[in-house]
Protein backbone atom coordinates (compact mmCIF):
# COMPACT_ATOMS: atom_id res chain seq x y z
CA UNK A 1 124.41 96.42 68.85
CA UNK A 2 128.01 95.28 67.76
CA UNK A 3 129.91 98.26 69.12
CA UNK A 4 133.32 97.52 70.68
CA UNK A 5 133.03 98.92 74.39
CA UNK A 6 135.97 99.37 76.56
CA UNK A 7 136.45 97.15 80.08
CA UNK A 8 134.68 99.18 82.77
CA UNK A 9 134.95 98.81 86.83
CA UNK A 10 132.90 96.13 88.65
CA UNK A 11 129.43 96.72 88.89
CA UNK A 12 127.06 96.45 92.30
CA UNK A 13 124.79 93.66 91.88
CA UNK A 14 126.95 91.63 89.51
CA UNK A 15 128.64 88.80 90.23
CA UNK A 16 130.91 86.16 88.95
CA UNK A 17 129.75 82.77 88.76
CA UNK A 18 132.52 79.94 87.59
CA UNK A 19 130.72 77.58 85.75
CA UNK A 20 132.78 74.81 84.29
CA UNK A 21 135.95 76.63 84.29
CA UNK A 22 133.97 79.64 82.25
CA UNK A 23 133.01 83.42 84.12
CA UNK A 24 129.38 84.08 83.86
CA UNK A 25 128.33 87.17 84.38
CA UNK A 26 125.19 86.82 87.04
CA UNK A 27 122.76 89.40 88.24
CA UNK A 28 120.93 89.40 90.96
CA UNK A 29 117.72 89.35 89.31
CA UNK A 30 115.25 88.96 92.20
CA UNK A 31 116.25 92.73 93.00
CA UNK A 32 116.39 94.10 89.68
CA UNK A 33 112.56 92.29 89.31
CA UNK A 34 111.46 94.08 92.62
CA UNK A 35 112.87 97.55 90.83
CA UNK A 36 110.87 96.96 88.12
CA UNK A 37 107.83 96.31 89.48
CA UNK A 38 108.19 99.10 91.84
CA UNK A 39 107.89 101.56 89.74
CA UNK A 40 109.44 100.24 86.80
CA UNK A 41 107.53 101.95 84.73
CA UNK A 42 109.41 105.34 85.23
CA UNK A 43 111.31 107.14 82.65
CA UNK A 44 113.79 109.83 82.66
CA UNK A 45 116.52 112.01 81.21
CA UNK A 46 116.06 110.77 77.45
CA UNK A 47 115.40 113.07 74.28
CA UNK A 48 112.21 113.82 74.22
CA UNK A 49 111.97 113.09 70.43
CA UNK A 50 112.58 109.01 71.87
CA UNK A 51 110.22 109.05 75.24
CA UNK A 52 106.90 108.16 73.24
CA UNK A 53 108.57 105.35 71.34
CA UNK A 54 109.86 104.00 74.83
CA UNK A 55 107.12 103.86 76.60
CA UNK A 56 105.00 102.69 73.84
CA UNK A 57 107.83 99.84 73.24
CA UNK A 58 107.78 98.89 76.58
CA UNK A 59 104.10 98.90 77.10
CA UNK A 60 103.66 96.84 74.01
CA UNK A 61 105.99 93.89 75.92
CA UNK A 62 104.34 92.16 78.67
CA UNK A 63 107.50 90.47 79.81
CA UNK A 64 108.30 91.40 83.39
CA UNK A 65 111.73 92.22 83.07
CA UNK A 66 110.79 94.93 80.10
CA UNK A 67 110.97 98.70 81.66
CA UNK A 68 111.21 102.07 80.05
CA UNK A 69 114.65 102.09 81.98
CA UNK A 70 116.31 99.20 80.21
CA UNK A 71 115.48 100.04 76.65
CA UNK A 72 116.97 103.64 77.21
CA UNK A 73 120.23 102.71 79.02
CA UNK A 74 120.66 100.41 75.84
CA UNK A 75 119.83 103.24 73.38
CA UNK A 76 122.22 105.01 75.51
CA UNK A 77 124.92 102.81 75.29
CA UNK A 78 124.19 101.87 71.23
CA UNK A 79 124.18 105.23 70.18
CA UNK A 80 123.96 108.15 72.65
CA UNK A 81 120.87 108.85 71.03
CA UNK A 82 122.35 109.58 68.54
CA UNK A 83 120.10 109.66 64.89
CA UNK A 84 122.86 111.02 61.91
CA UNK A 85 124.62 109.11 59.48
CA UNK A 86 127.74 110.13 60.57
CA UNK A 87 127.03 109.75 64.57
CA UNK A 88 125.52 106.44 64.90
CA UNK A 89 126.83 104.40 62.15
CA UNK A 90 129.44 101.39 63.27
CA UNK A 91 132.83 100.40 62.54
CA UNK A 92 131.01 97.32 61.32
CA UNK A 93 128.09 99.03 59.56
CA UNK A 94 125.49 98.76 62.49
CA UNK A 95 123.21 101.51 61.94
CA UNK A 96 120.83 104.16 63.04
CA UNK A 97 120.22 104.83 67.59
CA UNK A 98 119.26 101.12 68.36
CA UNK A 99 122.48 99.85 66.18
CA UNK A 100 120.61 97.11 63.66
CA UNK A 101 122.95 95.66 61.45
CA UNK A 102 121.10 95.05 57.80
CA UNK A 103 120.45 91.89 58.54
CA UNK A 104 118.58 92.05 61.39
CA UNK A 105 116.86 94.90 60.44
CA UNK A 106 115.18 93.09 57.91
CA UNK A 107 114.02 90.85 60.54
CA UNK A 108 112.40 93.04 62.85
CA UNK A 109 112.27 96.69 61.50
CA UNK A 110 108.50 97.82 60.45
CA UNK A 111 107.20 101.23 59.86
CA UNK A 112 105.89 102.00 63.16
CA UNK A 113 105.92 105.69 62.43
CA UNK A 114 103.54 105.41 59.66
CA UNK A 115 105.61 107.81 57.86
CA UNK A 116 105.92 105.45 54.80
CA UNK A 117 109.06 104.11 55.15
CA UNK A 118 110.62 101.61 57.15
CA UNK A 119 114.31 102.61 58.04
CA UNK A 120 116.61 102.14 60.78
CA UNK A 121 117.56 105.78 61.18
CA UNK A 122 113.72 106.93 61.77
CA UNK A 123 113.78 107.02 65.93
CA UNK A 124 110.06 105.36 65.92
CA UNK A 125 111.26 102.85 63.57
CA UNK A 126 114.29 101.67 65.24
CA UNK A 127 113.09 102.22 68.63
CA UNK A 128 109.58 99.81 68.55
CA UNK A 129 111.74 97.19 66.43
CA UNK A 130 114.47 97.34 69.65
CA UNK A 131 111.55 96.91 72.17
CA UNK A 132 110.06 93.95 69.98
CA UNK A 133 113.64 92.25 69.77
CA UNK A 134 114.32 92.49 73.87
CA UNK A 135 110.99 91.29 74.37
CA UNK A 136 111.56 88.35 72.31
CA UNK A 137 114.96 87.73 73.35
CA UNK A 138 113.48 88.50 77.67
CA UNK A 139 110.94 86.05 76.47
CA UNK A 140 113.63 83.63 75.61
CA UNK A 141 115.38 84.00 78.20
CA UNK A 142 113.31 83.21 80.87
CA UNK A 143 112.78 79.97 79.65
CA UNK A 144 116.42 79.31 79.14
CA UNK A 145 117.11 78.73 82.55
CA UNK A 146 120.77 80.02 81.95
CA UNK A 147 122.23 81.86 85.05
CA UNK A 148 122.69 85.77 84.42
CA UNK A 149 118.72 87.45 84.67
CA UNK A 150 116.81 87.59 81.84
CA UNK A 151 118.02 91.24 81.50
CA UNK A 152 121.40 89.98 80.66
CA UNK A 153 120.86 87.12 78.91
CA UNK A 154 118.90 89.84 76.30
CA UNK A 155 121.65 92.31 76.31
CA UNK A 156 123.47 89.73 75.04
CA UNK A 157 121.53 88.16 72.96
CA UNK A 158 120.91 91.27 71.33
CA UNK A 159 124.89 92.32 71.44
CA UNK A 160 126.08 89.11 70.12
CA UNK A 161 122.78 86.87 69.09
CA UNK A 162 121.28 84.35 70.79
CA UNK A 163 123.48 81.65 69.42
CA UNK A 164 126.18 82.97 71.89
CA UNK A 165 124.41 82.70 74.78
CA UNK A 166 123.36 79.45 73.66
CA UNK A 167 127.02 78.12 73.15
CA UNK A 168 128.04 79.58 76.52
CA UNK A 169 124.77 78.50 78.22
CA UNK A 170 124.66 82.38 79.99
CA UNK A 171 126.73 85.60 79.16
CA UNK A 172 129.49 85.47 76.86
CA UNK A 173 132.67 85.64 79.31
CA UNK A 174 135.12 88.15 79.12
CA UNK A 175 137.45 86.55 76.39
CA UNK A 176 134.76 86.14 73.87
CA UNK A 177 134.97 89.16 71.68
CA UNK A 178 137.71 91.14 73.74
CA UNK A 179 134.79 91.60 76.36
CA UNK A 180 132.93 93.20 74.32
CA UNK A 181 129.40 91.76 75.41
CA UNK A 182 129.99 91.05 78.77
CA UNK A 183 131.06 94.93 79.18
CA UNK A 184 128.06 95.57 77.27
CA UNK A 185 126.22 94.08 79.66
CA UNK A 186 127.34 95.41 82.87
CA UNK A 187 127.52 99.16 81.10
CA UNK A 188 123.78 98.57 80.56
CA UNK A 189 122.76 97.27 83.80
CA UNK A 190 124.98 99.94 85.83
CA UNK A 191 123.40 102.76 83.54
CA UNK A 192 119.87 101.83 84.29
CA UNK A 193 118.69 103.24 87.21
CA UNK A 194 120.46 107.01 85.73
CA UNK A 195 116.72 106.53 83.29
CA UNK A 196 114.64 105.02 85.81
CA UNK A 197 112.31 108.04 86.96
CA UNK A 198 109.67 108.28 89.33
CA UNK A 199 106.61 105.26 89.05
CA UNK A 200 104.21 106.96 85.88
CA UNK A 201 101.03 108.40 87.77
CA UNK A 202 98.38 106.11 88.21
CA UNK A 203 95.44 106.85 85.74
CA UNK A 204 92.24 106.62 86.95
CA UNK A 205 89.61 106.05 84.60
CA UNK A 206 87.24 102.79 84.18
CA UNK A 207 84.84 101.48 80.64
CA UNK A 208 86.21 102.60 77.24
CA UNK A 209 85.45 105.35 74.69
CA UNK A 210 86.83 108.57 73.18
CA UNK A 211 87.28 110.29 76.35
CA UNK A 212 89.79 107.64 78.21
CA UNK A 213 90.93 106.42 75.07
CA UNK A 214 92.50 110.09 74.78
CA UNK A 215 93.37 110.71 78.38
CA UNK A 216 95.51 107.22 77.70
CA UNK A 217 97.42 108.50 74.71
CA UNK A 218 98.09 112.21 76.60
CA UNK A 219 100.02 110.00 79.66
CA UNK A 220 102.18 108.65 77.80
CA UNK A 221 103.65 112.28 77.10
CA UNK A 222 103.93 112.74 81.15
CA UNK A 223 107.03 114.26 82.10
CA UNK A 224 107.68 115.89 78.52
CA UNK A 225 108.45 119.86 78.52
CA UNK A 226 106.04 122.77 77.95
CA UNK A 227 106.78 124.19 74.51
CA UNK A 228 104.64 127.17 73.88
CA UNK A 229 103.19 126.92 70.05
CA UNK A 230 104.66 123.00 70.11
CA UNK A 231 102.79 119.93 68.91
CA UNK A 232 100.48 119.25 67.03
CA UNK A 233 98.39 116.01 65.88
CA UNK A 234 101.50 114.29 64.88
CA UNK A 235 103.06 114.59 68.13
CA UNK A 236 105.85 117.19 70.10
CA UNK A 237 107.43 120.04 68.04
CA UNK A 238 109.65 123.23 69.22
CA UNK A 239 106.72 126.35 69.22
CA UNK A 240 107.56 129.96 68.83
CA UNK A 241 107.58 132.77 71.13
CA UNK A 242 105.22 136.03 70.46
CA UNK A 243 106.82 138.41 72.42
CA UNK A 244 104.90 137.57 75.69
CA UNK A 245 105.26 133.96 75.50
CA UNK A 246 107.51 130.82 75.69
CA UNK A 247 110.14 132.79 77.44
CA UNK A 248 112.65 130.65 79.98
CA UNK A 249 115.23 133.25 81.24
CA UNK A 250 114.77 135.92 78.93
CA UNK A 251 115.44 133.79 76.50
CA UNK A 252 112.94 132.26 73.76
CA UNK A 253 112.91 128.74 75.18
CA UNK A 254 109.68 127.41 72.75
CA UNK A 255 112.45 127.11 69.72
CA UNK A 256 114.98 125.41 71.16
CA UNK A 257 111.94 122.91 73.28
CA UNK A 258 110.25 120.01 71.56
CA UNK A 259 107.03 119.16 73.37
CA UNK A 260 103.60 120.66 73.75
CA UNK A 261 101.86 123.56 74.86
CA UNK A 262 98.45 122.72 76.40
CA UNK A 263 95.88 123.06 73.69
CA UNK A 264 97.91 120.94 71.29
CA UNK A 265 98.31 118.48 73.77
CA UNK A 266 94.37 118.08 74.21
CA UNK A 267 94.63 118.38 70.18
CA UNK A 268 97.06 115.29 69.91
CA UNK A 269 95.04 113.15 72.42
CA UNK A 270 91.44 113.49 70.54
CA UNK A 271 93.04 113.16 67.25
CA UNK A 272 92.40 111.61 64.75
CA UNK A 273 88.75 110.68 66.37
CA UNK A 274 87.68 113.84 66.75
CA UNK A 275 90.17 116.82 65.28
CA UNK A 276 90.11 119.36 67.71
CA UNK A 277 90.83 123.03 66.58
CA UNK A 278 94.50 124.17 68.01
CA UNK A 279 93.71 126.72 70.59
CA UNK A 280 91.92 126.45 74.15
CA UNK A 281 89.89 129.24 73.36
CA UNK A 282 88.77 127.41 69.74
CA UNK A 283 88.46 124.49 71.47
CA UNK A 284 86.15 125.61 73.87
CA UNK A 285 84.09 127.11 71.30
CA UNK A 286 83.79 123.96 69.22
CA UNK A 287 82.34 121.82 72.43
CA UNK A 288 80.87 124.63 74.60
CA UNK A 289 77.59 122.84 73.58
CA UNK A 290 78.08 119.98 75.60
CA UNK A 291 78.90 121.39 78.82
CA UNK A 292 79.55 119.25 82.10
CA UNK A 293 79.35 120.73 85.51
CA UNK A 294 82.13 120.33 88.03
CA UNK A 295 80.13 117.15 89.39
CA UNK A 296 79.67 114.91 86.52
CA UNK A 297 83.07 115.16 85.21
CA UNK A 298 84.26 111.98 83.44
CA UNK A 299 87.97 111.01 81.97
CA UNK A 300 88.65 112.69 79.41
CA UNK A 301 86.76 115.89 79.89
CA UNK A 302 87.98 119.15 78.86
CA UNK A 303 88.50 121.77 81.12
CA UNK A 304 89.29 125.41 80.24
CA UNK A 305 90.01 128.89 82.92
CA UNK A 306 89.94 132.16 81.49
CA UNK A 307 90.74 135.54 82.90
CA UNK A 308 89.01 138.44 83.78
CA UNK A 309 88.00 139.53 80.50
CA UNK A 310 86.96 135.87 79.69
CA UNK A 311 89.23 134.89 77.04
CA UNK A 312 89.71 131.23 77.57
CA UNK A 313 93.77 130.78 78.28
CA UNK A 314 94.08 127.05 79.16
CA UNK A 315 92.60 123.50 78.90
CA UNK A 316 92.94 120.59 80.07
CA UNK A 317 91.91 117.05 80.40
CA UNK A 318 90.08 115.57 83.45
CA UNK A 319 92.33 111.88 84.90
CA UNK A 320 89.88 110.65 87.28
CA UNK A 321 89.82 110.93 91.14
CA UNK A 322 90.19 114.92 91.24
CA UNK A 323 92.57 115.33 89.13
CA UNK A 324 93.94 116.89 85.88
CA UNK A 325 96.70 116.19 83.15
CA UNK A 326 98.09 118.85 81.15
CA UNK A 327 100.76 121.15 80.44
CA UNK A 328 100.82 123.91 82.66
CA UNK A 329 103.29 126.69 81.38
CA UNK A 330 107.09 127.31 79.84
CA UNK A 331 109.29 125.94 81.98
CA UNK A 332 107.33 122.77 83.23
CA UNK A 333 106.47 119.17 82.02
CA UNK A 334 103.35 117.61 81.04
CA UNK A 335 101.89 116.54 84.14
CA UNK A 336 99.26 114.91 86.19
CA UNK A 337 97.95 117.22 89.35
CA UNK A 338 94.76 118.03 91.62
CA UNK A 339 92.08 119.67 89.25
CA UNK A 340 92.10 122.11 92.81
CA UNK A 341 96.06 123.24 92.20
CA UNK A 342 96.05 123.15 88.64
CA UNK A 343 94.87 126.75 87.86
CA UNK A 344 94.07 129.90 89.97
CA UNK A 345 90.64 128.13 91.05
CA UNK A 346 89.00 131.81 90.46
CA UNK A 347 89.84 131.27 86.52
CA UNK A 348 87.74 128.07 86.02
CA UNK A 349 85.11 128.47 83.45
CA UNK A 350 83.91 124.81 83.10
CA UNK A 351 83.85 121.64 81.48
CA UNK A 352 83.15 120.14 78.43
CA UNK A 353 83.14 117.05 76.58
CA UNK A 354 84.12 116.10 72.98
């Protein structure tokens, strides 16, 4: 918000619209609508310390021209993700990744971290009170009837405040500002599809309880990266390697990784309803008595293979329709696969529920 961008090339998808002897900036919207509700949901290439907040940002909007991908190009463009002092504080005194000036941060900011303090500079923080100002701002524009998309007319909004768009009835032109919110604007919408990943698998569960209610909070960690010893009940963490594990290259990759390993993922997704001990093989001791056979499996099931000598080595949680979520191993992502593919089938040891 409020950061000086320099003129950029023209944009596919944008064009200029003279309206009373003033450029508007005008998107094609009916496209960028079909992109998001093709798969708009997709998210990729951000920190991973900032995918939870997006997601959860963009799933608490119901506007339909909110996606994961437009909230992440912005960060992108505010601050490079960045989170110091010294990296993501303005010429004008805009501050923290989503650029709030003081103001406005009193206005929306909350502590949606729950860490006890509510501060621009805490990437939970900054990133839910950025998702709540778009979706206000989408909200208003769509009922402005102003040319641009309700994307732009946001971006905007957001860049310059609503008043702007208001005076110019659409996007700033380029000689308000030096261009600095009409570049803003195309920068944004260009960068968009660079975070726009792959539709998030389908979930298939049905009723409600602690078993989809957990399954629910895992997904929206798909795509993060294995970290062996990672996460906890608070969320992703770098891990540790032990010598055997969390290894990339011959390197120790579980330091240097913030994300989960797969026992503290099924740890995170119970928690705080029922607090799960940290290891699959702890885990599978503390709800061995209530078994379920391969038949009766239900969302949110745990499912654990061992090896040969029986120690339990992996877990993870059933997603409905044959398959699994979990993370697999260093060097792959929380992900969503066949319960058949998941695991060496000749490792499976059973099912059990929380």
């Amino acid at each position: 918000m409020k950061v000086i961008i320099g003129a950029v090339a023209g944009v596919i998808g944008l064009i200029l619209l003279t309206v009373i002897g003033i450029a508007v900036l005008v998107v094609d919207d009916d496209a960028s609508a079909a992109a998001a509700t093709n798969g708009g949901g997709g998210l990729q290439g951000v920190p991973a310390e900032f995918r939870k907040w997006i997601l959860q940002a963009d799933a608490d909007c119901k506007e339909p021209a909110m996606t994961p991908a437009l909230l992440a190009a912005q960060l992108y463009q505010e601050s490079k993700f960045m989170t110091s002092v010294a990296e993501a504080t303005s010429s004008v005194g805009a501050q923290g990744p989503a650029q709030f000036m003081p103001g406005t941060w009193a206005t929306w900011g909350r502590d949606a971290d729950g860490n006890g303090r509510n501060s621009p500079w805490d990437i939970g923080d900054a990133v839910i009170a950025q998702g709540r100002m778009m979706c206000s701002l989408l909200r208003q524009a769509a009922a402005s009837a102003y040319p641009g998309g309700p994307r732009a007319l946001a971006l905007a909004g957001y860049n310059a405040g609503w008043g702007r768009v208001q005076q110019y009835r659409g996007v700033p032109p380029q000689s308000f500002a030096n261009g600095e919110t009409y570049n803003y604007v195309r920068l944004i919408l260009s960068t968009m599809p660079r975070f726009q990943g792959p539709a998030l698998a389908p979930i298939s569960f049905s009723g409600s309880g602690t078993g989809p209610d957990a399954l629910r909070k895992a997904s929206t960690h798909l795509g993060i990266k294995y970290s062996y010893g990672g996460g906890g009940p608070a969320g992703p963490s770098t891990g540790f390697c032990d010598g055997v594990n969390g290894y990339l290259g011959g390197r120790c990759d579980a330091t240097r990784t913030v994300g989960f390993d797969c026992s503290s993922l099924v740890q995170y997704a119970y928690w705080p309803k029922v607090k799960l001990p940290r290891t699959a093989a702890a885990q599978y001791g503390a709800t061995s008595d209530h078994p379920v056979s391969r038949t009766d499996l239900k969302p949110g099931d745990l499912l654990f293979w061992s090896n040969s000598n029986g120690y339990i080595y992996h877990v993870a949680l059933y997603a409905g329709d044959g398959n699994v979520l979990h993370a697999p191993r260093t060097g792959k992502r929380v992900e969503l696969v066949p319960l058949a593919s998941a695991m060496p089938d000749r490792d499976y040891r059973g099912a059990t529920r929380p």
